[in-house]
N, C-alpha and C. Protein backbone atom coordinates (compact mmCIF):
# COMPACT_ATOMS: atom_id res chain seq x y z
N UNK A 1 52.81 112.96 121.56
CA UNK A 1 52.00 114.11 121.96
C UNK A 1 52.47 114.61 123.32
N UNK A 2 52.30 116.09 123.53
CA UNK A 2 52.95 116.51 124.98
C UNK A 2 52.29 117.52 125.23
N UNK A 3 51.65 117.60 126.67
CA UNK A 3 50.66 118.91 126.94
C UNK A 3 51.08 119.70 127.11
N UNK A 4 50.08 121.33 127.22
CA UNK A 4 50.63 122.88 127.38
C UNK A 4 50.41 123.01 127.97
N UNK A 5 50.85 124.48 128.89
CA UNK A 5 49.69 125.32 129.91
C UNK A 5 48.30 125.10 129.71
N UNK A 6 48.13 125.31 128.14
CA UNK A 6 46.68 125.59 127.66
C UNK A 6 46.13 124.37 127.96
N UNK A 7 46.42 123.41 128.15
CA UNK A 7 45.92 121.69 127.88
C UNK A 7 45.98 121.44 126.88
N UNK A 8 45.98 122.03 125.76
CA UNK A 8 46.15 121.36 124.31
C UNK A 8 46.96 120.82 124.28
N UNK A 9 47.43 119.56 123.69
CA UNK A 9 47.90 118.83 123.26
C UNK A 9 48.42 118.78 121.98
N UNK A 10 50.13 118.89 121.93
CA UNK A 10 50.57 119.16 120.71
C UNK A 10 51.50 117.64 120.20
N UNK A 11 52.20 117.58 118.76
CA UNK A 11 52.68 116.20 118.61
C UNK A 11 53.84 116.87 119.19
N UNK A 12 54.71 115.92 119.50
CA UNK A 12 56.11 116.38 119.85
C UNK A 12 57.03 116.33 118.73
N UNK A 13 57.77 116.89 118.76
CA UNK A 13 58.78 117.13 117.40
C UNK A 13 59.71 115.92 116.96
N UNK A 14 59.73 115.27 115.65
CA UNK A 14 60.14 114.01 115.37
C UNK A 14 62.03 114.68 115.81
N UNK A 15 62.70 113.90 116.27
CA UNK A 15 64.45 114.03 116.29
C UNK A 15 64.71 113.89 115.07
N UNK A 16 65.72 115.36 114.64
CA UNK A 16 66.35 115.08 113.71
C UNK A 16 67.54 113.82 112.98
N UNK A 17 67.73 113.24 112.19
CA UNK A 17 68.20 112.15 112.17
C UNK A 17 69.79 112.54 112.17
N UNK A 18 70.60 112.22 112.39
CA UNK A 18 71.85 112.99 112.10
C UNK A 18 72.77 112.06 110.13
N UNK A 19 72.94 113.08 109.82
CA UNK A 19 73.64 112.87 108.52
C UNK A 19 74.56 111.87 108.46
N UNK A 20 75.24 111.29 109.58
CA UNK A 20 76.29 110.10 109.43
C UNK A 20 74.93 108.89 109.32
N UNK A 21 73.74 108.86 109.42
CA UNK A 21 73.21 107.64 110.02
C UNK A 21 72.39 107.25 108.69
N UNK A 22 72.75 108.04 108.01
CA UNK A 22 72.12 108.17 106.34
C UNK A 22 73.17 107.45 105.45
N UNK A 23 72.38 106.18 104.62
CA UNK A 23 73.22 105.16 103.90
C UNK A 23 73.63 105.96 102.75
N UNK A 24 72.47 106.17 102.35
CA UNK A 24 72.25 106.61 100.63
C UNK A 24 71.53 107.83 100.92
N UNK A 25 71.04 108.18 99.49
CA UNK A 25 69.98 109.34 98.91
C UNK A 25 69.61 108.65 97.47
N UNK A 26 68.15 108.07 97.55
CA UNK A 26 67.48 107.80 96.05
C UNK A 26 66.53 108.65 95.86
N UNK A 27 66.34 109.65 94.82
CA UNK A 27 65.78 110.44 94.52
C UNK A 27 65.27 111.96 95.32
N UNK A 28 66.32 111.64 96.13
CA UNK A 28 65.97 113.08 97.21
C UNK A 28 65.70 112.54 98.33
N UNK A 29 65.13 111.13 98.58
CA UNK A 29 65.09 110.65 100.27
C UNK A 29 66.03 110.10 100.51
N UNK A 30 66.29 110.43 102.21
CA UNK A 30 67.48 109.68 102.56
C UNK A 30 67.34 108.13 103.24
N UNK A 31 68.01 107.16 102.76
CA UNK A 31 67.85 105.88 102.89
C UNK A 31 68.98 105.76 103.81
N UNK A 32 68.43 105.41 105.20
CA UNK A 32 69.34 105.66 106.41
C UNK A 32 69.91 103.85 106.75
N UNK A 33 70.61 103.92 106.92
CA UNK A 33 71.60 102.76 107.67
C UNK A 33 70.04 101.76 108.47
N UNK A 34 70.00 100.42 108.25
CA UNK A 34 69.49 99.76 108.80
C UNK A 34 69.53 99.55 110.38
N UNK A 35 68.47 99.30 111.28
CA UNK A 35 68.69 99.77 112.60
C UNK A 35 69.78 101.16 112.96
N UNK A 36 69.36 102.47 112.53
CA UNK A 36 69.22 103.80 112.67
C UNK A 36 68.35 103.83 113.84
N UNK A 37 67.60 103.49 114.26
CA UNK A 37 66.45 104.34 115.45
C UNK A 37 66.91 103.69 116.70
N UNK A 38 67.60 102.47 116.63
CA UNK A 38 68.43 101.85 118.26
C UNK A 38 69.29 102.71 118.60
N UNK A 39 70.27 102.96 117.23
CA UNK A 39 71.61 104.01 117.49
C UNK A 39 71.11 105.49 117.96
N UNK A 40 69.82 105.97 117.58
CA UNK A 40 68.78 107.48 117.82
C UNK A 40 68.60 107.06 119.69
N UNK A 41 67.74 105.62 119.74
CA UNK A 41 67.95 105.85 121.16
C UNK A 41 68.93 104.75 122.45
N UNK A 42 69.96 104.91 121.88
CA UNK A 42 70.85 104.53 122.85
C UNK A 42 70.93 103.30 122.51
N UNK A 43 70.59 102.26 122.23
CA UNK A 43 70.67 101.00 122.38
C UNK A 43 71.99 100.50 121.39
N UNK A 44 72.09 100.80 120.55
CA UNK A 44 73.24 100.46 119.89
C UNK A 44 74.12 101.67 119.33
N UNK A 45 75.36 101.54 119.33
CA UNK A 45 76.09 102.04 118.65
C UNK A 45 76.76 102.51 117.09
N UNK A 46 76.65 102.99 116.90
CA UNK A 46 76.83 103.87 115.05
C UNK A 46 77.66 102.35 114.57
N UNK A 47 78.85 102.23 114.79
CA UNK A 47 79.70 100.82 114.57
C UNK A 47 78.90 99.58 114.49
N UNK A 48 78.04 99.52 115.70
CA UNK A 48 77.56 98.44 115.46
C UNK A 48 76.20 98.33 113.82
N UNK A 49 75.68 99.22 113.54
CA UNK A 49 74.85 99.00 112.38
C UNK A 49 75.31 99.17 111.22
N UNK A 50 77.10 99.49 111.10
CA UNK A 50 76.99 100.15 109.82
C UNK A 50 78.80 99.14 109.29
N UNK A 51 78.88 98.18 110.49
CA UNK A 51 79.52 97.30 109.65
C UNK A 51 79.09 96.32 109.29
N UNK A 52 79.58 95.68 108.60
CA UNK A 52 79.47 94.06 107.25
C UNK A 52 79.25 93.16 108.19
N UNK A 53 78.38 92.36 107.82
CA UNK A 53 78.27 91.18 108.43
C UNK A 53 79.27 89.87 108.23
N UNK A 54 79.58 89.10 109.32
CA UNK A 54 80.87 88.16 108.97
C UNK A 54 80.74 87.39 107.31
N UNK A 55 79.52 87.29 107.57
CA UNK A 55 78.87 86.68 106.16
C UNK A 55 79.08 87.79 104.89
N UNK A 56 78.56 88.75 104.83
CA UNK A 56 78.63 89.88 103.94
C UNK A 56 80.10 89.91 103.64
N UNK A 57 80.72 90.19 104.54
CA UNK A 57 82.17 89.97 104.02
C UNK A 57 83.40 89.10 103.85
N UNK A 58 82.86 87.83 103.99
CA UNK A 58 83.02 86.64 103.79
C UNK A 58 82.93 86.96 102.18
N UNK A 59 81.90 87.32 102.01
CA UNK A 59 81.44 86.38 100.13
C UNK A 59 81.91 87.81 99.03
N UNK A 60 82.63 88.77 99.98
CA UNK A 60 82.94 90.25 99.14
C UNK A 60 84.85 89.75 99.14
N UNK A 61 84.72 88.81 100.48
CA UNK A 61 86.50 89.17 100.06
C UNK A 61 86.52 87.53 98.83
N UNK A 62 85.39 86.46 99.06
CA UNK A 62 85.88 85.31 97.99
C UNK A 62 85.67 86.03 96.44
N UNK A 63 85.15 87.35 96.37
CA UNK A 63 84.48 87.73 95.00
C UNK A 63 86.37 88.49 94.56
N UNK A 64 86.43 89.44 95.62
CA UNK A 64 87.63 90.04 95.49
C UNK A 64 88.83 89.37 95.24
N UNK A 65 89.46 87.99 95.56
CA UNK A 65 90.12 86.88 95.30
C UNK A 65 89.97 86.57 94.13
N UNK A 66 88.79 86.75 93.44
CA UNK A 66 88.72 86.19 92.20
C UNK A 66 89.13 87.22 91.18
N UNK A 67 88.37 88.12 91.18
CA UNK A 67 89.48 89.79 90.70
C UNK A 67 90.51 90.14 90.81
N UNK A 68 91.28 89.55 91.95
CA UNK A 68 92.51 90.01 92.27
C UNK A 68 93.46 89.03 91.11
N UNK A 69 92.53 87.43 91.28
CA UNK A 69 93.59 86.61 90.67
C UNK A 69 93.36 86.77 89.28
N UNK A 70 92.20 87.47 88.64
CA UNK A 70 92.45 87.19 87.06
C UNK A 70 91.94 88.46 86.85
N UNK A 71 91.72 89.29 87.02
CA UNK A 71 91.29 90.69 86.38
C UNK A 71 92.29 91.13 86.16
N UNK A 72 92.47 91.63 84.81
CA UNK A 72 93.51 92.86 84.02
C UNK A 72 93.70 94.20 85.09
N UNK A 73 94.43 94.46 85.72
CA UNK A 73 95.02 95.40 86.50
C UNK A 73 95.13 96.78 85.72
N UNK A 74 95.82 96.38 84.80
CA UNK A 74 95.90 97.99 84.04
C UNK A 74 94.70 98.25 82.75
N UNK A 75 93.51 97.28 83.12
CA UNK A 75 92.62 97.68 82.14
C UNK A 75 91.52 97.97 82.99
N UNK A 76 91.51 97.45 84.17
CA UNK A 76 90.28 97.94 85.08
C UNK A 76 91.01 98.35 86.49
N UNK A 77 89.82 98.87 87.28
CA UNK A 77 90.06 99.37 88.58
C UNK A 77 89.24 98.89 89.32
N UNK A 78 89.46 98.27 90.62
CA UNK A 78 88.58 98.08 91.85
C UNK A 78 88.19 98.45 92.81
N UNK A 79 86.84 98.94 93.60
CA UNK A 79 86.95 99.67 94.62
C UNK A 79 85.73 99.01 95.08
N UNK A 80 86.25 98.95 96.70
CA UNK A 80 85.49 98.39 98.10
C UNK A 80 84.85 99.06 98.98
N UNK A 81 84.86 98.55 99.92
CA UNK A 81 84.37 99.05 100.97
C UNK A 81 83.24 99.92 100.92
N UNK A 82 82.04 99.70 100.43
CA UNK A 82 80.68 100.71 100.40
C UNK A 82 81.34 101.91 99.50
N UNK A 83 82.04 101.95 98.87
CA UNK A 83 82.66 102.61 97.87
C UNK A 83 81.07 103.97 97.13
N UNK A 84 81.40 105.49 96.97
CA UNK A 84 80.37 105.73 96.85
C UNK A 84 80.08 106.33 95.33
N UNK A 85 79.07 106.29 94.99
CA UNK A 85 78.94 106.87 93.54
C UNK A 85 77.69 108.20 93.63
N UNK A 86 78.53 108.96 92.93
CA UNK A 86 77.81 110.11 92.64
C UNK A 86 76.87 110.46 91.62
N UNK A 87 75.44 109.57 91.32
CA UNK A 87 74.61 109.75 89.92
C UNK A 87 74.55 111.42 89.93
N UNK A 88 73.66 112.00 91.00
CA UNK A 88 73.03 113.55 90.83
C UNK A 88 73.27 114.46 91.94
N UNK A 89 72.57 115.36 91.69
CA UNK A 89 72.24 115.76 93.30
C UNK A 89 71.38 115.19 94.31
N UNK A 90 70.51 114.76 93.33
CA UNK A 90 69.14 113.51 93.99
C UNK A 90 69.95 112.57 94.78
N UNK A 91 70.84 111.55 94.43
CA UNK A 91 71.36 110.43 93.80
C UNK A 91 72.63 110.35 94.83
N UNK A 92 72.92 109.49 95.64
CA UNK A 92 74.49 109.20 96.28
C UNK A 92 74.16 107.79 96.66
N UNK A 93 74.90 106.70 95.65
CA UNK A 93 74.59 105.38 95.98
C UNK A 93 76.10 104.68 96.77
N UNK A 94 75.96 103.52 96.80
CA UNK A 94 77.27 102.91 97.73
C UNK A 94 77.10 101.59 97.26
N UNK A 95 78.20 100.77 96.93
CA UNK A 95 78.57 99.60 96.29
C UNK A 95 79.46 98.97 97.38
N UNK A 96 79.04 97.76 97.21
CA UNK A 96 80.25 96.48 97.62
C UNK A 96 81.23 96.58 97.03
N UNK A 97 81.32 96.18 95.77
CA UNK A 97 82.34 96.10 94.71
C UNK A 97 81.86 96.71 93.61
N UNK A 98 82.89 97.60 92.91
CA UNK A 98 82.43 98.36 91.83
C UNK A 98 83.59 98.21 90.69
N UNK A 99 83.44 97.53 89.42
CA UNK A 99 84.64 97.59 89.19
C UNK A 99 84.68 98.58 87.55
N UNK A 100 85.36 99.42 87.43
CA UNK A 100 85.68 100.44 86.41
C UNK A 100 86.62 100.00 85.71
N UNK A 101 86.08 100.45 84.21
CA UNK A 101 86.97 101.02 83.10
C UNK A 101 88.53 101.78 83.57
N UNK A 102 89.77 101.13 83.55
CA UNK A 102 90.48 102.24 83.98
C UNK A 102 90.72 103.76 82.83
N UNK A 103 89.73 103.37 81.88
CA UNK A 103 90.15 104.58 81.34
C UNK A 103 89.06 105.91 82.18
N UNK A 104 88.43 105.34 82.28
CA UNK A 104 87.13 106.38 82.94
C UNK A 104 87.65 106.61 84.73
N UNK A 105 88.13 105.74 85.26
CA UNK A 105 88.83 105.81 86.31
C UNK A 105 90.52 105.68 86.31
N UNK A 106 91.17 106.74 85.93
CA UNK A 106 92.33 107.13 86.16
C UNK A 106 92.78 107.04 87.50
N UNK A 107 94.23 106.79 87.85
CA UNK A 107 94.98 107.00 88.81
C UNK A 107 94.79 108.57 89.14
N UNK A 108 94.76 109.05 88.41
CA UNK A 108 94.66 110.76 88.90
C UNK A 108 93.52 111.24 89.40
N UNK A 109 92.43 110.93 88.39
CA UNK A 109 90.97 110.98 89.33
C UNK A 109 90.52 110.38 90.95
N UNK A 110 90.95 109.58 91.23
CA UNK A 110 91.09 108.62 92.39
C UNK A 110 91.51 109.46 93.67
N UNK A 111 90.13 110.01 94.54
CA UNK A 111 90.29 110.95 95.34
C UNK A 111 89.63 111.12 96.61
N UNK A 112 89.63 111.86 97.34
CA UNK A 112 88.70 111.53 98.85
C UNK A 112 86.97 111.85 98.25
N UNK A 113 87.19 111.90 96.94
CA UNK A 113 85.59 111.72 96.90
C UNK A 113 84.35 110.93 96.48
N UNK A 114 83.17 111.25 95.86
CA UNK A 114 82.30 109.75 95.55
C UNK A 114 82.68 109.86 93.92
N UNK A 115 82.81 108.96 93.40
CA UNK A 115 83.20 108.40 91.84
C UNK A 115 81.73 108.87 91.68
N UNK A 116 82.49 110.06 90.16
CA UNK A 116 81.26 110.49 89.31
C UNK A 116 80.89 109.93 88.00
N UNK A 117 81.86 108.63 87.99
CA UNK A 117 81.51 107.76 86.41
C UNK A 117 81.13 106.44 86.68
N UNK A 118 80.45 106.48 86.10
CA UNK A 118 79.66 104.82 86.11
C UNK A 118 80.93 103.30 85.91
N UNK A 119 80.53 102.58 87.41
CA UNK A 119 81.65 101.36 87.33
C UNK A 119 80.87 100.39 86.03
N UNK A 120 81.76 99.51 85.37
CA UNK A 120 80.91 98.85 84.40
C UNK A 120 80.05 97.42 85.17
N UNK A 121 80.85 97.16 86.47
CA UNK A 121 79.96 96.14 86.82
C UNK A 121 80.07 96.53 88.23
N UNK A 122 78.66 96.28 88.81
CA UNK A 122 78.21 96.87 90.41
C UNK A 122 78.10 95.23 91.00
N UNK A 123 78.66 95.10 92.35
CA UNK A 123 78.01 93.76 93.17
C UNK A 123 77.75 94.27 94.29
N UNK A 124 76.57 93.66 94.71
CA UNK A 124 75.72 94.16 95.77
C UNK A 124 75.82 92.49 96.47
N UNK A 125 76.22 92.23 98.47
CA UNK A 125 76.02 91.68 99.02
C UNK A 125 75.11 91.90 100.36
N UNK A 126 73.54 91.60 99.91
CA UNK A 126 72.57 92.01 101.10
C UNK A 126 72.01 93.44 100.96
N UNK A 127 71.20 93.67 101.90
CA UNK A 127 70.71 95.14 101.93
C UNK A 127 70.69 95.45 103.05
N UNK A 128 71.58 97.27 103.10
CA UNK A 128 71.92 97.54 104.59
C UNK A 128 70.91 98.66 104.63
N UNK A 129 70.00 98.88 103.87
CA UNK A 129 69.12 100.23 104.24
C UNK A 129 68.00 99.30 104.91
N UNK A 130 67.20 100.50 106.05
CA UNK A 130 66.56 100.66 106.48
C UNK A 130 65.09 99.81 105.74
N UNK A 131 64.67 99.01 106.56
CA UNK A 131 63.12 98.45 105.32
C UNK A 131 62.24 99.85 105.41
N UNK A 132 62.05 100.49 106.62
CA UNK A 132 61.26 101.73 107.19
C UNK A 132 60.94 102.59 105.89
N UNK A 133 62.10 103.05 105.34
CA UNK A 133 62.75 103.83 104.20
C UNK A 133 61.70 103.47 102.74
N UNK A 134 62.05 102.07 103.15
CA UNK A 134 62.05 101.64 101.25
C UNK A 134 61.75 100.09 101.64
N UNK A 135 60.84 99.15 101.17
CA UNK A 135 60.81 97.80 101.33
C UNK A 135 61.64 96.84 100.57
N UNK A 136 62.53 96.20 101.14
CA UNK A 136 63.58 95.59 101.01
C UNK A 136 63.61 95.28 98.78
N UNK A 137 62.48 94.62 98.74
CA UNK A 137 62.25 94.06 96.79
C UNK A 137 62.36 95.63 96.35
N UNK A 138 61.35 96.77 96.67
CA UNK A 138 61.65 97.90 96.16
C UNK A 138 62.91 98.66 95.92
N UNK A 139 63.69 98.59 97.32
CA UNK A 139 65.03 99.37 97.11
C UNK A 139 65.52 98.60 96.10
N UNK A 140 65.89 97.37 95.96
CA UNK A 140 66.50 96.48 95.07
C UNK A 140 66.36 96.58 93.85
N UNK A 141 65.11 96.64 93.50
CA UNK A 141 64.83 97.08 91.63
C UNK A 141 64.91 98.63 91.73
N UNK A 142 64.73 99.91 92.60
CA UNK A 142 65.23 100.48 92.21
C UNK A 142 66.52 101.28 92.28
N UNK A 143 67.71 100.84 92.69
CA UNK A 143 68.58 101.04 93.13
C UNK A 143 69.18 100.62 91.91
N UNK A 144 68.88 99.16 91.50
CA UNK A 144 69.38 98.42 90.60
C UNK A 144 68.81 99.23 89.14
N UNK A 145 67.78 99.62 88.98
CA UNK A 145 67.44 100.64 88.09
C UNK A 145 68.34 102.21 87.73
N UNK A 146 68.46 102.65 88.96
CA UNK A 146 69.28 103.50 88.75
C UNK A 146 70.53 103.30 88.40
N UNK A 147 71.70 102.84 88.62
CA UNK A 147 72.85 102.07 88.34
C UNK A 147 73.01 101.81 87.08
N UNK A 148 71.90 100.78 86.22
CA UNK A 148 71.57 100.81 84.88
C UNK A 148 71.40 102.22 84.19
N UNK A 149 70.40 102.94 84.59
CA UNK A 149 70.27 104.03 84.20
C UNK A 149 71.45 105.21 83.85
N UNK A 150 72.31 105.09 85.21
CA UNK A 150 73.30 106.06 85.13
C UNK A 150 74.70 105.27 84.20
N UNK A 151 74.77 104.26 83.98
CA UNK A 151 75.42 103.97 82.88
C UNK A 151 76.42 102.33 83.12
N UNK A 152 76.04 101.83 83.94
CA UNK A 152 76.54 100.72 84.85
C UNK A 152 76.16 99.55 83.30
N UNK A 153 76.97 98.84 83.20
CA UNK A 153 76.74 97.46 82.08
C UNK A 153 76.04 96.13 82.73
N UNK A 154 75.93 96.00 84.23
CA UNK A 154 75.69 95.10 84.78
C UNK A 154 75.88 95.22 86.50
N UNK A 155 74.54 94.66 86.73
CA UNK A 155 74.50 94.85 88.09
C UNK A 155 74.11 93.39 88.89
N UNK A 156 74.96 92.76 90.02
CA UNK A 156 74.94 91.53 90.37
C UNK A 156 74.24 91.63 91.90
N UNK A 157 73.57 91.02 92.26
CA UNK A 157 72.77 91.01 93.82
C UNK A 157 72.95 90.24 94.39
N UNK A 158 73.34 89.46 95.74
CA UNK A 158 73.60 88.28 95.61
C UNK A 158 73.13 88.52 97.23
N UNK A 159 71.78 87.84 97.46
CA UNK A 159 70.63 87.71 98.74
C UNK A 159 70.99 86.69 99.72
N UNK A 160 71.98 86.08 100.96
CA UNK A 160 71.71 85.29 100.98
C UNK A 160 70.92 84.77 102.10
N UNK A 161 70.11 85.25 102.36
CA UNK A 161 68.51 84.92 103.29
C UNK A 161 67.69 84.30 102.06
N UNK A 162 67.73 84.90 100.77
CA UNK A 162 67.25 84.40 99.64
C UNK A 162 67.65 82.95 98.88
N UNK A 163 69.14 82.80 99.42
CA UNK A 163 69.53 82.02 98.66
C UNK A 163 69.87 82.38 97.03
N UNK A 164 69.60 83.67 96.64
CA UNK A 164 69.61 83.85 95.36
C UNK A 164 70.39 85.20 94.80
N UNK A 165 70.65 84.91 93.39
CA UNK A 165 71.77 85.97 93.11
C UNK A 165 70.76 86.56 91.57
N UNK A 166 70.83 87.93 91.68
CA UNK A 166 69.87 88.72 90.52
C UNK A 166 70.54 89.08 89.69
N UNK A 167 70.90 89.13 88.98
CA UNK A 167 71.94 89.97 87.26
C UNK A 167 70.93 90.57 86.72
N UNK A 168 71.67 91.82 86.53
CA UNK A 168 70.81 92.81 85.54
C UNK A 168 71.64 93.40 84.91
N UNK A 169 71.45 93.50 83.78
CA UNK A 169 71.60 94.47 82.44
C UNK A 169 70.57 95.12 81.60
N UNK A 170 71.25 96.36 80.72
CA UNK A 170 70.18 97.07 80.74
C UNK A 170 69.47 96.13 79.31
N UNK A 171 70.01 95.69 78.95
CA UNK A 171 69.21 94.87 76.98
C UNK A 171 68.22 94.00 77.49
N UNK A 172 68.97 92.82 78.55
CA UNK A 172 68.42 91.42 78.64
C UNK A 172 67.38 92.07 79.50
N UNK A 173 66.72 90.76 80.00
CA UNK A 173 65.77 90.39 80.78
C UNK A 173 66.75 90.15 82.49
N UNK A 174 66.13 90.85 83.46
CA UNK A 174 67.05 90.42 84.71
C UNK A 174 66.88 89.16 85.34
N UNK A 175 67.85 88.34 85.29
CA UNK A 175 68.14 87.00 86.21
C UNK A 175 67.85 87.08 87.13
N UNK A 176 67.31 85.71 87.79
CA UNK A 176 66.87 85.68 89.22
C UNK A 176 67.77 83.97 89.12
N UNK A 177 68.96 83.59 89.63
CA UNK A 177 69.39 82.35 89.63
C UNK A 177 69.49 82.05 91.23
N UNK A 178 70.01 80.69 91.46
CA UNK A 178 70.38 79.86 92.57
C UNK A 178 71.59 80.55 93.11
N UNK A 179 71.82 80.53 94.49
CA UNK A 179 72.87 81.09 94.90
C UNK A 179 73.64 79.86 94.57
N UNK A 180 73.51 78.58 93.83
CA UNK A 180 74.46 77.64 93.59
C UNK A 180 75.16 77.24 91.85
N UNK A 181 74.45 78.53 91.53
CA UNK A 181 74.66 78.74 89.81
C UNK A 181 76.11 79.66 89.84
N UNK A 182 76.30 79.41 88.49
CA UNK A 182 77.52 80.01 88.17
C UNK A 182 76.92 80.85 87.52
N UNK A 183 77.80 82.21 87.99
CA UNK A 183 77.05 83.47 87.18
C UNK A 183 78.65 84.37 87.11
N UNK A 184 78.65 84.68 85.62
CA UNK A 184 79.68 85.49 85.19
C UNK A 184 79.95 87.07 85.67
N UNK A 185 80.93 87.46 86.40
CA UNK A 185 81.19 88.76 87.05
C UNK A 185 81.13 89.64 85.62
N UNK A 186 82.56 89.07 85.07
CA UNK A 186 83.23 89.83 83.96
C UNK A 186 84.19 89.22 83.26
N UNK A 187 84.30 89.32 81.96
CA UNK A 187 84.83 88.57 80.56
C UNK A 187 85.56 86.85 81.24
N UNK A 188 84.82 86.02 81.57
CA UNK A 188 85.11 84.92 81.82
C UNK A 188 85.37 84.16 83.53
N UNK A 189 85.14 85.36 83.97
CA UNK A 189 85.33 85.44 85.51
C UNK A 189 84.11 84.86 86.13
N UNK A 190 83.95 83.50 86.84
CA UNK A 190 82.42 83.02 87.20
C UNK A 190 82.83 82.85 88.37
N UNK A 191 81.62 83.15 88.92
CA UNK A 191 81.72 83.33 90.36
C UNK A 191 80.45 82.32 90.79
N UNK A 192 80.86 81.21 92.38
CA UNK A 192 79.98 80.61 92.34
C UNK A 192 79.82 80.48 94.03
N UNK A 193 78.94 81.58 94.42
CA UNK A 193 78.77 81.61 96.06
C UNK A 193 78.39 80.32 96.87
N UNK A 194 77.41 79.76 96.13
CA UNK A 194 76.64 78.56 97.33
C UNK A 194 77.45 77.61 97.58
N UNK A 195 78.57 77.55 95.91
CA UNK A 195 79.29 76.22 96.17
C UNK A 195 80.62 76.79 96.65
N UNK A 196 80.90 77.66 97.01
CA UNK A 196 82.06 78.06 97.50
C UNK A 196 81.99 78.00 99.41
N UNK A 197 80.92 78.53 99.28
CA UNK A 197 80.58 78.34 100.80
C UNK A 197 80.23 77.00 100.80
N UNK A 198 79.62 76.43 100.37
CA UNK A 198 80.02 74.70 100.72
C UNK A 198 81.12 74.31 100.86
N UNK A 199 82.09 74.17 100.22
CA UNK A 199 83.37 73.74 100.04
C UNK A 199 84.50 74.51 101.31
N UNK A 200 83.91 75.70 101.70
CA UNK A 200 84.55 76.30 103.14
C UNK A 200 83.84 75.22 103.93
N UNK A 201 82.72 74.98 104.16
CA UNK A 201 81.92 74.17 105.14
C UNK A 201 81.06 75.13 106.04
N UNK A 202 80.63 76.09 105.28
CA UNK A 202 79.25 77.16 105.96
C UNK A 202 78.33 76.47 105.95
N UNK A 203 77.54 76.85 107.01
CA UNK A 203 75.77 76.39 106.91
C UNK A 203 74.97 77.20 106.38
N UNK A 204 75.63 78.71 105.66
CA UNK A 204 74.70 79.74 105.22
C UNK A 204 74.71 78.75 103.39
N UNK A 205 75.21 77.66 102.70
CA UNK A 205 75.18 76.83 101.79
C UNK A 205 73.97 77.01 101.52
């Protein structure tokens, strides 16, 4: 609130958020980068909220190792780094790992922009949006909803404050397992975080 000549008392005008500080868009709201309002007032820097945690990318490059060493190259495609997908106009989501059909993802399609076809399997490490936005279980089922929706075969979550890794598809029932279970990426590919980070010798185990 900030006074007038008149004495009335008006609210003061919320700061606009600026468009880099925005993660996503689910359904028309924008789901802004986690700690957004330090970087609004000075306290931290854009860099500092909007990279991977040593951990986060720790368990994206042991997933990527495992793709690299046995995934069919000329039958699928891989893409990193918050990689972005285009459901709608509503709709601009961002993936860890997304991995595509290479028929639906061509070498030629492959461009400075967000992928407008559904990857067949999404992995998600952690959640970088804002709780403010969306409460952490909410964004998760629906994020993970949409993904399904827009045509995704399987979507993997893997929490580890939770300790736990979620699989969803659209037929079954969605998994909630142990971050120390073996849970299948794609056609025989198992991926097993808790015990992998054991065997490095992490305490996040």
């Amino acid at each position: 609130m900030i006074a007038t000549k008149s004495g009335v008392r008006t609210r003061k005008p919320r700061a606009k958020v600026p468009e880099h500080l925005i993660y996503e868009i689910i359904d028309g709201q924008p789901i802004h980068y986690r700690g957004y309002r330090e970087v609004m007032a000075g306290n931290k820097t854009f860099e500092e909220i909007t990279g991977s945690s040593k951990l986060q990318s720790y368990i994206v490059l042991y997933i990527l190792k495992l793709l690299i060493k046995d995934l069919d190259e000329d039958a699928y495609v891989v893409l990193t780094s918050e990689a972005g997908i285009h459901l709608d106009r509503r709709n601009n989501l961002a993936g860890d790992v997304l991995i595509f059909d290479s028929q639906s993802m061509p070498i030629e399609d492959i461009n400075e922009y967000y992928a407008d076809v559904p990857p067949k399997i999404a992995i998600e490490v952690d959640i970088r949006a804002d709780p403010a936005d969306m409460q952490p279980d909410t964004y998760l089922f629906k994020k993970t909803q949409k993904l399904l929706d827009f045509g995704v075969e399987k979507v993997i979550w893997i929490t580890t404050q939770a300790k736990k890794v979620t699989v969803a598809t659209p037929d079954g029932p969605w998994l909630v397992k142990d971050l120390h279970e073996d849970v299948e990426i794609i056609e025989g590919i198992i991926c097993n975080v808790g015990q992998y980070l054991a065997k490095r010798g992490s305490v996040f185990a």
